[in-house]
N, C-alpha and C. Protein backbone atom coordinates (compact mmCIF):
# COMPACT_ATOMS: atom_id res chain seq x y z
N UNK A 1 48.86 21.42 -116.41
CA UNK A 1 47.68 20.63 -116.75
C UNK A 1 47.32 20.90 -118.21
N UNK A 2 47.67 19.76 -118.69
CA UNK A 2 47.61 19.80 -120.29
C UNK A 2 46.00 19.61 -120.22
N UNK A 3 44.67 20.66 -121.44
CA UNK A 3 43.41 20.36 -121.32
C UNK A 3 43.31 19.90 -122.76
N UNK A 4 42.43 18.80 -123.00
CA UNK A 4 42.50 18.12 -124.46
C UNK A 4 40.80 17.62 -125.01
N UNK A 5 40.08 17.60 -125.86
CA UNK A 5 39.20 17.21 -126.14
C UNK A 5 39.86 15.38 -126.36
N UNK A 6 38.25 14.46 -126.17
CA UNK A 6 38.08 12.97 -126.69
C UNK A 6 38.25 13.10 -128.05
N UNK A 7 38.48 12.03 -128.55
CA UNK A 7 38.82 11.89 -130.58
C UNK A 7 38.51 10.69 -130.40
N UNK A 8 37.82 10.46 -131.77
CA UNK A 8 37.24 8.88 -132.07
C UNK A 8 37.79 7.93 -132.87
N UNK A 9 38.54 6.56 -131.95
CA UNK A 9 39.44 5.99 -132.62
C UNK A 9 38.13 4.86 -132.55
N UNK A 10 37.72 3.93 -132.06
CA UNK A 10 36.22 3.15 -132.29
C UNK A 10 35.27 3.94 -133.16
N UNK A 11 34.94 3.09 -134.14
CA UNK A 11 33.15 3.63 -134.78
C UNK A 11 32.76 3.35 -133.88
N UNK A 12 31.19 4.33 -134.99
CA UNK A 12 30.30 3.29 -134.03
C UNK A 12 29.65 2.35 -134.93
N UNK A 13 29.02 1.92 -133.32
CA UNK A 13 28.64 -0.07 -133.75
C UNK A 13 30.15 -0.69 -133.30
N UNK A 14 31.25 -0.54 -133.49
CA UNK A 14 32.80 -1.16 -133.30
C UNK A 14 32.91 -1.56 -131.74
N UNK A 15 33.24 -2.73 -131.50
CA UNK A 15 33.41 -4.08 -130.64
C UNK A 15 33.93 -3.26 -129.50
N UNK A 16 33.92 -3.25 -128.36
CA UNK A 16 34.52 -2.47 -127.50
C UNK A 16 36.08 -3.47 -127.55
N UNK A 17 37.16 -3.30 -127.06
CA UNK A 17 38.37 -4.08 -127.06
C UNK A 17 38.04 -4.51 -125.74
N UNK A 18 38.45 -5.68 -125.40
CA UNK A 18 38.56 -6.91 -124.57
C UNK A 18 39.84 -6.07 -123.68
N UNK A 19 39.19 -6.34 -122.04
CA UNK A 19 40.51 -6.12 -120.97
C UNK A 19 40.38 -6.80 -119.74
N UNK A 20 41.19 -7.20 -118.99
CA UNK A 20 41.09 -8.30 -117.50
C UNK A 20 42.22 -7.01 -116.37
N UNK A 21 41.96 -6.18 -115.87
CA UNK A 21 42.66 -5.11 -115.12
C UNK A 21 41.95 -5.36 -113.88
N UNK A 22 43.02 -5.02 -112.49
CA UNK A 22 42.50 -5.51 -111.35
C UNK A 22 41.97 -3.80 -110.80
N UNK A 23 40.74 -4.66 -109.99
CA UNK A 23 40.07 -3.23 -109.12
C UNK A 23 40.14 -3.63 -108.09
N UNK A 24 39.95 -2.15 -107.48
CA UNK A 24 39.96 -1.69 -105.83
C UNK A 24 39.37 -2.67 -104.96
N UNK A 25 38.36 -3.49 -105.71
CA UNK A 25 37.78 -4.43 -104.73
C UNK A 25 38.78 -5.63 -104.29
N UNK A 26 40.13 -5.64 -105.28
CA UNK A 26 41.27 -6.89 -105.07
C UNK A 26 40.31 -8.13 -106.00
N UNK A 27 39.69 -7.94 -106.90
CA UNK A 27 39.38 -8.55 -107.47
C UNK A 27 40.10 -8.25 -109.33
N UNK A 28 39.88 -8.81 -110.01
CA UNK A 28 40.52 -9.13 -111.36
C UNK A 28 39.14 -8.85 -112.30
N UNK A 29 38.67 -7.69 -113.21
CA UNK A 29 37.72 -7.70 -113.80
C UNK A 29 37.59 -7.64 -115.30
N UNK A 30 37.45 -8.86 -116.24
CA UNK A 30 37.00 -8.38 -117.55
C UNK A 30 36.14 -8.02 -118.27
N UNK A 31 35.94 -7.54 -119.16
CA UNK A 31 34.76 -6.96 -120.24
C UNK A 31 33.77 -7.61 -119.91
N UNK A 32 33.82 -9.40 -119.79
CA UNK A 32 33.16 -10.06 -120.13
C UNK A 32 32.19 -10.32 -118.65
N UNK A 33 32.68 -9.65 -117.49
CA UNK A 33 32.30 -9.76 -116.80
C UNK A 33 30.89 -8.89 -116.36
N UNK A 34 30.62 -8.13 -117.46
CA UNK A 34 29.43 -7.40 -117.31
C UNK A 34 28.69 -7.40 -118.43
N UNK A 35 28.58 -8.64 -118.79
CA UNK A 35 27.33 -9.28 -120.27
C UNK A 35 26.52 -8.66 -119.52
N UNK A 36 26.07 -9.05 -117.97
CA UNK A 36 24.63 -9.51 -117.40
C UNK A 36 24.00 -8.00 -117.30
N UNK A 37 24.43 -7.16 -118.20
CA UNK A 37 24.16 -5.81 -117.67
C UNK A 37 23.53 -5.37 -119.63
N UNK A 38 22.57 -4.50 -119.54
CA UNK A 38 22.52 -4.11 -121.15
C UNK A 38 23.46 -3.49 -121.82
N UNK A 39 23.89 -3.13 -120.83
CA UNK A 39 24.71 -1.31 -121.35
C UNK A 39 26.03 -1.35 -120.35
N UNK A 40 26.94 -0.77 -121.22
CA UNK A 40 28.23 -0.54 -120.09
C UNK A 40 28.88 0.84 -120.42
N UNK A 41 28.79 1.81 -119.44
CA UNK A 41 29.80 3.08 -119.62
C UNK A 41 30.66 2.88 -118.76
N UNK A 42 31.71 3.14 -119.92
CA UNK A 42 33.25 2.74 -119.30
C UNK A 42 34.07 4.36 -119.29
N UNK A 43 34.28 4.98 -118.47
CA UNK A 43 34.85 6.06 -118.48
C UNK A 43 36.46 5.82 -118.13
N UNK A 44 37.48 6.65 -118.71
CA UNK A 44 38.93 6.61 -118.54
C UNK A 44 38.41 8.20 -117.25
N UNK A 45 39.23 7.94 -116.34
CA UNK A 45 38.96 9.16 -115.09
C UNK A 45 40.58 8.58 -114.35
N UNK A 46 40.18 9.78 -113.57
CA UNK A 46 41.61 9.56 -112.43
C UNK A 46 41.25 10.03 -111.21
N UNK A 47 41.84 10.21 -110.26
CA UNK A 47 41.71 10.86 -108.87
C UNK A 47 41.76 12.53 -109.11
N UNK A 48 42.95 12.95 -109.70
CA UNK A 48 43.36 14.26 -109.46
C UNK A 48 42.80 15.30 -109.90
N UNK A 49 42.45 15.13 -111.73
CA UNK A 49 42.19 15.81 -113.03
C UNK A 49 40.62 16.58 -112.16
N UNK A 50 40.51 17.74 -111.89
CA UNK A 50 39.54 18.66 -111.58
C UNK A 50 38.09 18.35 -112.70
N UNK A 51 38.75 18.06 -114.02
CA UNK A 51 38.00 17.89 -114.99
C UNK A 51 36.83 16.60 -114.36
N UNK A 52 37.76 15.61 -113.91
CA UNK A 52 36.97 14.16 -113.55
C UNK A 52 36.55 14.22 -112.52
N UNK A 53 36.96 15.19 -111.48
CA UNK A 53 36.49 15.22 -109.96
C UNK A 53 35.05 15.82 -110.04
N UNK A 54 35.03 16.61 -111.65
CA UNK A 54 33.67 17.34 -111.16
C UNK A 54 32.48 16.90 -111.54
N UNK A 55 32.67 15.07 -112.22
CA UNK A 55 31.96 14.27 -112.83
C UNK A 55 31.63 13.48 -112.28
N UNK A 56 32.53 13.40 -110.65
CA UNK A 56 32.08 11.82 -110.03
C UNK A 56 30.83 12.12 -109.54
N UNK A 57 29.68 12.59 -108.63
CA UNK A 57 28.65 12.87 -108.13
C UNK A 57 28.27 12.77 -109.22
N UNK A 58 27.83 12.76 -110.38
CA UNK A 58 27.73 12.30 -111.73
C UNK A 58 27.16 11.18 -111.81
N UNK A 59 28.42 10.52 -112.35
CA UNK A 59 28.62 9.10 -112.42
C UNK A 59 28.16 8.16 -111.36
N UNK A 60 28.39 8.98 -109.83
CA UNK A 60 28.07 7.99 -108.80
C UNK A 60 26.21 7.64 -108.92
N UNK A 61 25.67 8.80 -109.19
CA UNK A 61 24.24 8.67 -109.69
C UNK A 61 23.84 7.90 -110.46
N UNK A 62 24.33 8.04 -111.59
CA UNK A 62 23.87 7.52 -112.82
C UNK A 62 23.89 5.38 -112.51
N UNK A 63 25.52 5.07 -111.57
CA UNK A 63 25.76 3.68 -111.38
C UNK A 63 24.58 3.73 -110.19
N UNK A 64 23.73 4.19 -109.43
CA UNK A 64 23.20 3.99 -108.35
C UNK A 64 21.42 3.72 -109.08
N UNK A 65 21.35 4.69 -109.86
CA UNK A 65 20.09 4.48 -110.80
C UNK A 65 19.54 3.76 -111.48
N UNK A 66 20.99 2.69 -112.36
CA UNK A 66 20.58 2.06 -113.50
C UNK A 66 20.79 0.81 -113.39
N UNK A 67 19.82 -0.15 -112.90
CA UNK A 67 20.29 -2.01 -112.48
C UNK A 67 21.37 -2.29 -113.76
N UNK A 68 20.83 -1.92 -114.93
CA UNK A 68 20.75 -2.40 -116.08
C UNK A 68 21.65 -1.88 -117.05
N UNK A 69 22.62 -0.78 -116.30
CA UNK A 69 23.89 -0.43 -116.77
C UNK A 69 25.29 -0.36 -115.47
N UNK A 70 25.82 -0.88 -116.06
CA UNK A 70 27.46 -0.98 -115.77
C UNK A 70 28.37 0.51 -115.72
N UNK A 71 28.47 1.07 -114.27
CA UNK A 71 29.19 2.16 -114.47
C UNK A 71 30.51 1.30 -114.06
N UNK A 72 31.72 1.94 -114.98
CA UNK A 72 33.34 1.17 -114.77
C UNK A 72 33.80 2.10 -115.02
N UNK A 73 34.94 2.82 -113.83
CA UNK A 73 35.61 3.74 -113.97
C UNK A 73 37.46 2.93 -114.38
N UNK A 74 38.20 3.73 -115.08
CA UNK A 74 39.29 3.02 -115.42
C UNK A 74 40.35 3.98 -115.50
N UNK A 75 41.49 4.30 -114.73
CA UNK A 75 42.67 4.96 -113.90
C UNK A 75 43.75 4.60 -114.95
N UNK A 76 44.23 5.06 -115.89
CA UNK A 76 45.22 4.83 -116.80
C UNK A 76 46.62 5.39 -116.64
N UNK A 77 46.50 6.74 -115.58
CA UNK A 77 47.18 7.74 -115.26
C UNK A 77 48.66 6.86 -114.96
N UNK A 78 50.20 7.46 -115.21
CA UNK A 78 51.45 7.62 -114.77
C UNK A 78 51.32 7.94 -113.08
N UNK A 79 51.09 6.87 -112.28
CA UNK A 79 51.35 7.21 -110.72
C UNK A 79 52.72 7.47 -110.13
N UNK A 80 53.71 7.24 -110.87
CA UNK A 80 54.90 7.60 -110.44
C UNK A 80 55.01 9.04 -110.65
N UNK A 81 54.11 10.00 -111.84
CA UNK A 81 54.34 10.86 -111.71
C UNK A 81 53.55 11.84 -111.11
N UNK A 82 52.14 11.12 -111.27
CA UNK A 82 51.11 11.54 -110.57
C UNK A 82 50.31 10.74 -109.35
N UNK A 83 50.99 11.03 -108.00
CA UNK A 83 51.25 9.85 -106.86
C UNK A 83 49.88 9.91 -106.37
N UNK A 84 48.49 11.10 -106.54
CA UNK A 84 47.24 11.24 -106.28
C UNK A 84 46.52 10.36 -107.20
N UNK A 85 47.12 9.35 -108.41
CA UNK A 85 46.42 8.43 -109.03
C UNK A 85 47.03 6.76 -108.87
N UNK A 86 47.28 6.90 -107.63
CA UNK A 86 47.92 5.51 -107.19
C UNK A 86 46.82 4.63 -106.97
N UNK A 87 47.18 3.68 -107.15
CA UNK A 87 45.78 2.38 -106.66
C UNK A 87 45.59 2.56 -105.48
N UNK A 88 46.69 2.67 -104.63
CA UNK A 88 45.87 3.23 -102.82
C UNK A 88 45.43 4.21 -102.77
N UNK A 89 45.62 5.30 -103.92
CA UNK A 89 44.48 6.39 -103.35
C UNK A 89 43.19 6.43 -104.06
N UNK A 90 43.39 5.37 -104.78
CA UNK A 90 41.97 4.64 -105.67
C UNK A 90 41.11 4.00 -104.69
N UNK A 91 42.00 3.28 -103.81
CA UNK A 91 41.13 2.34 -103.20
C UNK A 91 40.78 3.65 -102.06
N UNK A 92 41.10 4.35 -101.48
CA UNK A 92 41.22 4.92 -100.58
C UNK A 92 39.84 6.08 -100.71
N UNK A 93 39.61 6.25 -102.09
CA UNK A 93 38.44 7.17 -103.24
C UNK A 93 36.83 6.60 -102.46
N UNK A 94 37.50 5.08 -102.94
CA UNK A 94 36.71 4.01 -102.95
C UNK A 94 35.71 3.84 -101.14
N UNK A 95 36.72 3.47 -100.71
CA UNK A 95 36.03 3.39 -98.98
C UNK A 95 35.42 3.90 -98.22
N UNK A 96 36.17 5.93 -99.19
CA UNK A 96 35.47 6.61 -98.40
C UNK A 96 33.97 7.08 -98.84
N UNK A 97 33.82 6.69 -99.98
CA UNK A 97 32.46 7.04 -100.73
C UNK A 97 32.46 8.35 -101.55
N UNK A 98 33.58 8.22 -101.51
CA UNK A 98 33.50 9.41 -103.28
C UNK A 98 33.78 9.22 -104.35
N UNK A 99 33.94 7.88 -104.73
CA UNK A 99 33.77 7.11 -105.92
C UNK A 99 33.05 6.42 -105.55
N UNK A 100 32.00 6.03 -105.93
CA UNK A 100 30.71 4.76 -105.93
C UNK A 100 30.31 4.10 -107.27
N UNK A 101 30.73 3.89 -108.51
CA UNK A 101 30.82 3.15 -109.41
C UNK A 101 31.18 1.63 -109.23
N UNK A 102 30.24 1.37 -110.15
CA UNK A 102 30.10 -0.46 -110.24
C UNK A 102 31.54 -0.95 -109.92
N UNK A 103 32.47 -0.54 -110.69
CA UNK A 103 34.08 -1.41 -110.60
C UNK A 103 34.82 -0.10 -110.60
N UNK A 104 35.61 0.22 -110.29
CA UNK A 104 37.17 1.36 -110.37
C UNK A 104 37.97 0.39 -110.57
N UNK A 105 38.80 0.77 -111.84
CA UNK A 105 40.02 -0.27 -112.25
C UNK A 105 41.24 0.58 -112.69
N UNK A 106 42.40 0.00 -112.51
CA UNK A 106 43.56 0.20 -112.28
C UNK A 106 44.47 0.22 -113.93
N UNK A 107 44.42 0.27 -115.00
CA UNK A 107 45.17 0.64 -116.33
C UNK A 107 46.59 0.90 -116.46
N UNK A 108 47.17 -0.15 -115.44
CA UNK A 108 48.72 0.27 -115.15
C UNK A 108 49.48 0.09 -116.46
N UNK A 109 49.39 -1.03 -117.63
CA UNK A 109 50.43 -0.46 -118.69
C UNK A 109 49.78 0.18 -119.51
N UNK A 110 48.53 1.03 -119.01
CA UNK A 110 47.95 2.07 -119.98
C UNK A 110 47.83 1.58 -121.57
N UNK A 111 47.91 -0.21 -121.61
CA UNK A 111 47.13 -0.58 -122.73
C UNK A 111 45.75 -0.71 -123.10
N UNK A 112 45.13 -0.58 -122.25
CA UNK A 112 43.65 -0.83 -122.30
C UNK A 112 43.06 0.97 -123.11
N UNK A 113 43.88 1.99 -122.51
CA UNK A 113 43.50 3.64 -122.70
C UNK A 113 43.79 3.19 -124.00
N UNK A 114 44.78 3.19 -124.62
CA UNK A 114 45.21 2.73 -125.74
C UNK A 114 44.61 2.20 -126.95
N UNK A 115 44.13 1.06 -126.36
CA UNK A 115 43.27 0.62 -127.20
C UNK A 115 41.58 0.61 -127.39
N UNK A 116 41.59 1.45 -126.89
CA UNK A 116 39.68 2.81 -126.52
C UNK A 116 40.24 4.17 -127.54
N UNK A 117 41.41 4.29 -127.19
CA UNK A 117 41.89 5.55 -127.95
C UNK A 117 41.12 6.90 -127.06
N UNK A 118 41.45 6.36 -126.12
CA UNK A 118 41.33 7.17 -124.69
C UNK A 118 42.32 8.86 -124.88
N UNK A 119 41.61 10.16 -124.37
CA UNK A 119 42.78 11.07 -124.65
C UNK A 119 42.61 11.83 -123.38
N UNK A 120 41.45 11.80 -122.97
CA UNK A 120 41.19 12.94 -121.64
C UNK A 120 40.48 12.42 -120.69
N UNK A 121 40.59 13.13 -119.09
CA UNK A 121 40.07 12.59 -118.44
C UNK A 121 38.86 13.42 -117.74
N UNK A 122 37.66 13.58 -117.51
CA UNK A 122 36.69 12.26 -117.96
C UNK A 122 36.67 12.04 -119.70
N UNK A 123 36.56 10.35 -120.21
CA UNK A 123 36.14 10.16 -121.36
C UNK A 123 35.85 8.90 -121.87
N UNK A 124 34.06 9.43 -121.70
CA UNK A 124 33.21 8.34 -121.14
C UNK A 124 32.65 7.63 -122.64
N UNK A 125 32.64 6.42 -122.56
CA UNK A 125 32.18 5.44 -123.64
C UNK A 125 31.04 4.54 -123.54
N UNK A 126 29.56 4.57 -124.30
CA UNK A 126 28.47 4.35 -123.75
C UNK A 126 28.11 2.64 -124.83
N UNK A 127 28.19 1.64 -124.59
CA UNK A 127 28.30 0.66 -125.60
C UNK A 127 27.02 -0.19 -124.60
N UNK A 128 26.67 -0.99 -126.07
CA UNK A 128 24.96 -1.20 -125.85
C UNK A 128 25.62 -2.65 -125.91
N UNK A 129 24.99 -3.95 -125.13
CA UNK A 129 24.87 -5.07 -125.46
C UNK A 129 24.52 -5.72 -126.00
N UNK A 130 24.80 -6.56 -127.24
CA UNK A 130 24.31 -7.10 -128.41
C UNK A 130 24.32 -8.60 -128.29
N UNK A 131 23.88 -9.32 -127.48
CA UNK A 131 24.19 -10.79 -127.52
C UNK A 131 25.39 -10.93 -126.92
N UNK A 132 25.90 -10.38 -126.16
CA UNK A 132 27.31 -10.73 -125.01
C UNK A 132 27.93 -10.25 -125.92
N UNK A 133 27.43 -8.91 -126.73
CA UNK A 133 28.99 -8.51 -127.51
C UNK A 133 28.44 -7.30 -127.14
N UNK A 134 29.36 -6.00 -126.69
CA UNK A 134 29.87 -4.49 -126.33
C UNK A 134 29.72 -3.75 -127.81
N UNK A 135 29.13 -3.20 -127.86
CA UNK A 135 29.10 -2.32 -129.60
C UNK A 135 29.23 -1.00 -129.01
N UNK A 136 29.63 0.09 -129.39
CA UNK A 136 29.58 1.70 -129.11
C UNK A 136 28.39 1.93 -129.18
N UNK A 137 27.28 2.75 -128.69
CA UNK A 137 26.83 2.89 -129.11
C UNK A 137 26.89 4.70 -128.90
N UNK A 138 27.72 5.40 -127.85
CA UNK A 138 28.05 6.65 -127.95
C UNK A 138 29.28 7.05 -127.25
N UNK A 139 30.10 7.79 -127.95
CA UNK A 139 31.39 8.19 -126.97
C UNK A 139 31.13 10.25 -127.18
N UNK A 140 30.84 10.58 -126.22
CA UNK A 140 31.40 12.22 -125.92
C UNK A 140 31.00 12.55 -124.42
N UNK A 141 30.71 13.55 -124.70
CA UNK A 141 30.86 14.36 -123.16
C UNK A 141 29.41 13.72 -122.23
N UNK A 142 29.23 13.88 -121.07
CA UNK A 142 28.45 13.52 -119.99
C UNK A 142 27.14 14.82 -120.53
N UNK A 143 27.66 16.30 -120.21
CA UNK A 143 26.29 16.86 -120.43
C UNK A 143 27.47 18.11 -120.88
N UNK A 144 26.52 19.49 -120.87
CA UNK A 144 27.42 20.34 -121.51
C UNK A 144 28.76 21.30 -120.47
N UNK A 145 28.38 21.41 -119.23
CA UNK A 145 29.33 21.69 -118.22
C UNK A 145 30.93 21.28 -118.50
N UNK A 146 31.30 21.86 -119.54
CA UNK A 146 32.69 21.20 -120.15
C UNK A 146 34.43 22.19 -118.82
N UNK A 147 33.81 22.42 -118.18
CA UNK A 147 34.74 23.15 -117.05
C UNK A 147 34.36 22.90 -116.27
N UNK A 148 35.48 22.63 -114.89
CA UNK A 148 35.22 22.09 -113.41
C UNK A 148 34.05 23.02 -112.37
N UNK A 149 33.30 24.25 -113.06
CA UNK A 149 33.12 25.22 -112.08
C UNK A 149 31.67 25.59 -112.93
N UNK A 150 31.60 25.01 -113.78
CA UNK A 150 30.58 25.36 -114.95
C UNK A 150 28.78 24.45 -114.68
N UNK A 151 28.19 24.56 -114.62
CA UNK A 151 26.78 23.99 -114.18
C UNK A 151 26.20 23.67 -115.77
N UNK A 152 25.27 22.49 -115.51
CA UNK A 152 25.15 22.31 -117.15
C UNK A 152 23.94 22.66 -117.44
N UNK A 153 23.36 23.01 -118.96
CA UNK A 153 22.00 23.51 -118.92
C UNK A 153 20.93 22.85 -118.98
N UNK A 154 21.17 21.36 -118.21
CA UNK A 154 20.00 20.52 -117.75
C UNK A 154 20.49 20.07 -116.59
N UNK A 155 19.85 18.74 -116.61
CA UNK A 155 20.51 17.99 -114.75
C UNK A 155 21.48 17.67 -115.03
N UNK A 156 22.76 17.44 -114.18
CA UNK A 156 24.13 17.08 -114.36
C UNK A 156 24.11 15.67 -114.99
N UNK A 157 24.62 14.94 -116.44
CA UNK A 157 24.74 14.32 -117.04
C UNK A 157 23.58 14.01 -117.93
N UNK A 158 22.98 15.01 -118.15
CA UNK A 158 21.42 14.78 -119.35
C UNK A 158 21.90 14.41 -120.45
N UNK A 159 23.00 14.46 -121.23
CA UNK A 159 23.20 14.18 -122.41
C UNK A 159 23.59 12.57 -122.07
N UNK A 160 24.22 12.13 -121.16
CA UNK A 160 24.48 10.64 -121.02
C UNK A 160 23.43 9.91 -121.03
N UNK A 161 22.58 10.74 -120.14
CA UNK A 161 21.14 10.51 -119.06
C UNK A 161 20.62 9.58 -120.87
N UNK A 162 20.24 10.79 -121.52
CA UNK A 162 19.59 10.24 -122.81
C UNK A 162 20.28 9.05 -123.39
N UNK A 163 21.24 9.15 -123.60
CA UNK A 163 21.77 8.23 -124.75
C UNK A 163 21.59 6.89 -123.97
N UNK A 164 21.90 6.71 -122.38
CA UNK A 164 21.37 5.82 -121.54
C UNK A 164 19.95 4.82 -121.71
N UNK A 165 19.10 5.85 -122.06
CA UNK A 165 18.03 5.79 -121.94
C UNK A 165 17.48 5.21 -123.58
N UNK A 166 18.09 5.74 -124.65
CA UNK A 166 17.40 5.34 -125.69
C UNK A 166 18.34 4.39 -125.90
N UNK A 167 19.54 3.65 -125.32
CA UNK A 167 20.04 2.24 -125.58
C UNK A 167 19.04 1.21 -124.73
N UNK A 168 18.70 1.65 -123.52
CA UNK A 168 17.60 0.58 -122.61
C UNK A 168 16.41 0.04 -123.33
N UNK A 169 15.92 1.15 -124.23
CA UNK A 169 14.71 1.07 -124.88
C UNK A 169 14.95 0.26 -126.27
N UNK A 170 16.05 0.64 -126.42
CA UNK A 170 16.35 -0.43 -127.53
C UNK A 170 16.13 0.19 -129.11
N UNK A 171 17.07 1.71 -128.74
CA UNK A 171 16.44 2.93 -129.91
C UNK A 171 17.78 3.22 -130.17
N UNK A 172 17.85 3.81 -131.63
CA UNK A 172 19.35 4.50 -131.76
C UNK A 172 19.48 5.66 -131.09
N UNK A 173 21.00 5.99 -130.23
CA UNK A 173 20.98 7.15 -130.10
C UNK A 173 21.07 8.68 -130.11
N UNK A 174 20.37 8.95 -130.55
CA UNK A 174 19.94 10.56 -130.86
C UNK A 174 20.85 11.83 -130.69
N UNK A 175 21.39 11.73 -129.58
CA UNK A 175 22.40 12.35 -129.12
C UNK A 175 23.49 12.68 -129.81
N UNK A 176 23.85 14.05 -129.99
CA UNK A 176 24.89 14.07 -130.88
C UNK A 176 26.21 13.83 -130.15
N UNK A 177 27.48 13.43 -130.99
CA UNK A 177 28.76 12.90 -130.09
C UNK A 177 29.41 14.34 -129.96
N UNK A 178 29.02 15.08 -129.47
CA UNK A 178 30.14 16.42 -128.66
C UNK A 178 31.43 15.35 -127.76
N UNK A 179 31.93 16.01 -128.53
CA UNK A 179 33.30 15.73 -127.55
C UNK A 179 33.88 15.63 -126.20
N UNK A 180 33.49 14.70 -125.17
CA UNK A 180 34.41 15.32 -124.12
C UNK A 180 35.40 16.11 -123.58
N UNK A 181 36.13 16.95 -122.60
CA UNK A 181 37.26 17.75 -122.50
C UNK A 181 37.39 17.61 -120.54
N UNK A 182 38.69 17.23 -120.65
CA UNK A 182 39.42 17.26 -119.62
C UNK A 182 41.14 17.22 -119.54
N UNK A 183 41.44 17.16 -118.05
CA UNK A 183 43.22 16.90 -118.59
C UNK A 183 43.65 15.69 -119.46
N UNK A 184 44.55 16.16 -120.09
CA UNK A 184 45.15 14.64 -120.84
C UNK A 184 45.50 13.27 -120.08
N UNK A 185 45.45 12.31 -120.74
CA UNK A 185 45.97 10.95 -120.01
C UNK A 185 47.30 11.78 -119.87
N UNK A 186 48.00 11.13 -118.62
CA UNK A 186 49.29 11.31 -117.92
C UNK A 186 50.17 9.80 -118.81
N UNK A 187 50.14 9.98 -120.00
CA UNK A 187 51.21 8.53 -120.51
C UNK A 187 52.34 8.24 -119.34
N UNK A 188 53.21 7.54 -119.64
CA UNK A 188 54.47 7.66 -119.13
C UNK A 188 55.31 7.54 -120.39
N UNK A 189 56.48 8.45 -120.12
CA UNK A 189 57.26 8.50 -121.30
C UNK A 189 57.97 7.18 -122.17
N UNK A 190 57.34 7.64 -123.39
CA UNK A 190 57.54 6.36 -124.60
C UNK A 190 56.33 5.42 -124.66
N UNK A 191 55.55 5.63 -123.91
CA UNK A 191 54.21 4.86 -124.00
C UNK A 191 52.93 5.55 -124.24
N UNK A 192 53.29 6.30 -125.17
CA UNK A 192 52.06 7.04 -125.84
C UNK A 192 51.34 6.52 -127.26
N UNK A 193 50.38 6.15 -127.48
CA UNK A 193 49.64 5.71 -128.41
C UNK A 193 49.86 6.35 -130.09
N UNK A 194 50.18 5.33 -130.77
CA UNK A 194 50.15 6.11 -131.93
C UNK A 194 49.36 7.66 -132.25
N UNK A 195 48.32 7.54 -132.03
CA UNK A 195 47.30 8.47 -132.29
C UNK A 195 47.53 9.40 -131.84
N UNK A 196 48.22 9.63 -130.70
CA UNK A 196 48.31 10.61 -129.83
C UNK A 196 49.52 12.08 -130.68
N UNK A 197 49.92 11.24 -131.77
CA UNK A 197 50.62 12.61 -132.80
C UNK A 197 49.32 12.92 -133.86
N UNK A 198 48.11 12.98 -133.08
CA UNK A 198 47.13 13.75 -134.13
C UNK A 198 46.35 14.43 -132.90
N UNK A 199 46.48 14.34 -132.10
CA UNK A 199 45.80 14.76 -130.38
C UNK A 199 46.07 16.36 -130.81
């Protein structure tokens, strides 16, 4: 288990990149499909990575809390090599209620990670709605609990919690970008992102 900090290939303010990847629901979902929302955190996660397992009760909160934000989880992982990040055991996450996020989506030619400049898993991206356009408005860690076993020194995801909160209000956010840290995306060999020789 390779462990890697997030790196910032989007500014901020910078367009989130456009994607149409199918989710667990057997439905087909793009970017564009969550204008109707202010805010969209799009996290790269997987099934397996301990790092992301210890974020979902997390995340499942945060999508249960906020009408007015878009939780989208997005599975980029090599399932041939890592068979615990297969779309059936996505969907399977899904049914049983230990993933509860707005959409879980599937990143099978791991172009979409790619073009987020995605490196670890959890690595969550907080972009404010501007007129049906996605802007960054924060990419780092959830709260400070940066280890699977570690408790954070507020409520589990306060640092998101905020930056959440002063995009709703319609404020810059305050929050400084600490880095996320979890296992690395699982590429599959030869399909690793330029960037990834500065990782």
């Amino acid at each position: 288990m390779a462990e890697l900090p997030s790196i910032q290939v989007i500014e901020e303010e910078g367009e989130a990149p456009s994607f149409e990847l199918p989710g667990v629901d057997g439905e087909t979902h793009a970017l564009s499909d969550f204008t109707d929302n202010e805010a969209l955190l799009l996290v790269f996660t997987c099934n397996h990575c301990p790092y992301a397992e210890a974020k979902e009760d997390t995340l499942n909160e945060i999508a249960a809390e906020y009408d007015d934000v878009a939780v989208v989880g997005i599975n980029p992982n090599d399932a041939e090599e890592y068979p615990d990040d297969s779309f059936e055991k996505m969907q399977a996450y899904v049914e049983s209620g230990r993933i509860a996020y707005d959409a879980y989506l599937r990143d099978e030619s791991q172009a979409v990670a790619a073009a987020y400049g995605a490196t670890c898993t959890p690595d969550p991206f907080l972009f404010k709605n501007e007129g049906g356009t996605f802007r960054l408005a924060y990419h780092g860690r959830l709260d400070d609990a940066l280890n699977p076993d570690d408790d954070p020194s507020g409520e589990p995801g306060f640092e998101i919690r905020q930056a959440i909160e002063e995009v709703l209000a319609g404020e810059e956010v305050s929050v400084d970008w600490n880095a996320s840290r979890g296992c690395s995306i699982k590429w599959r060999e030869g399909n690793e992102p330029d960037y990834w020789d500065e990782v």
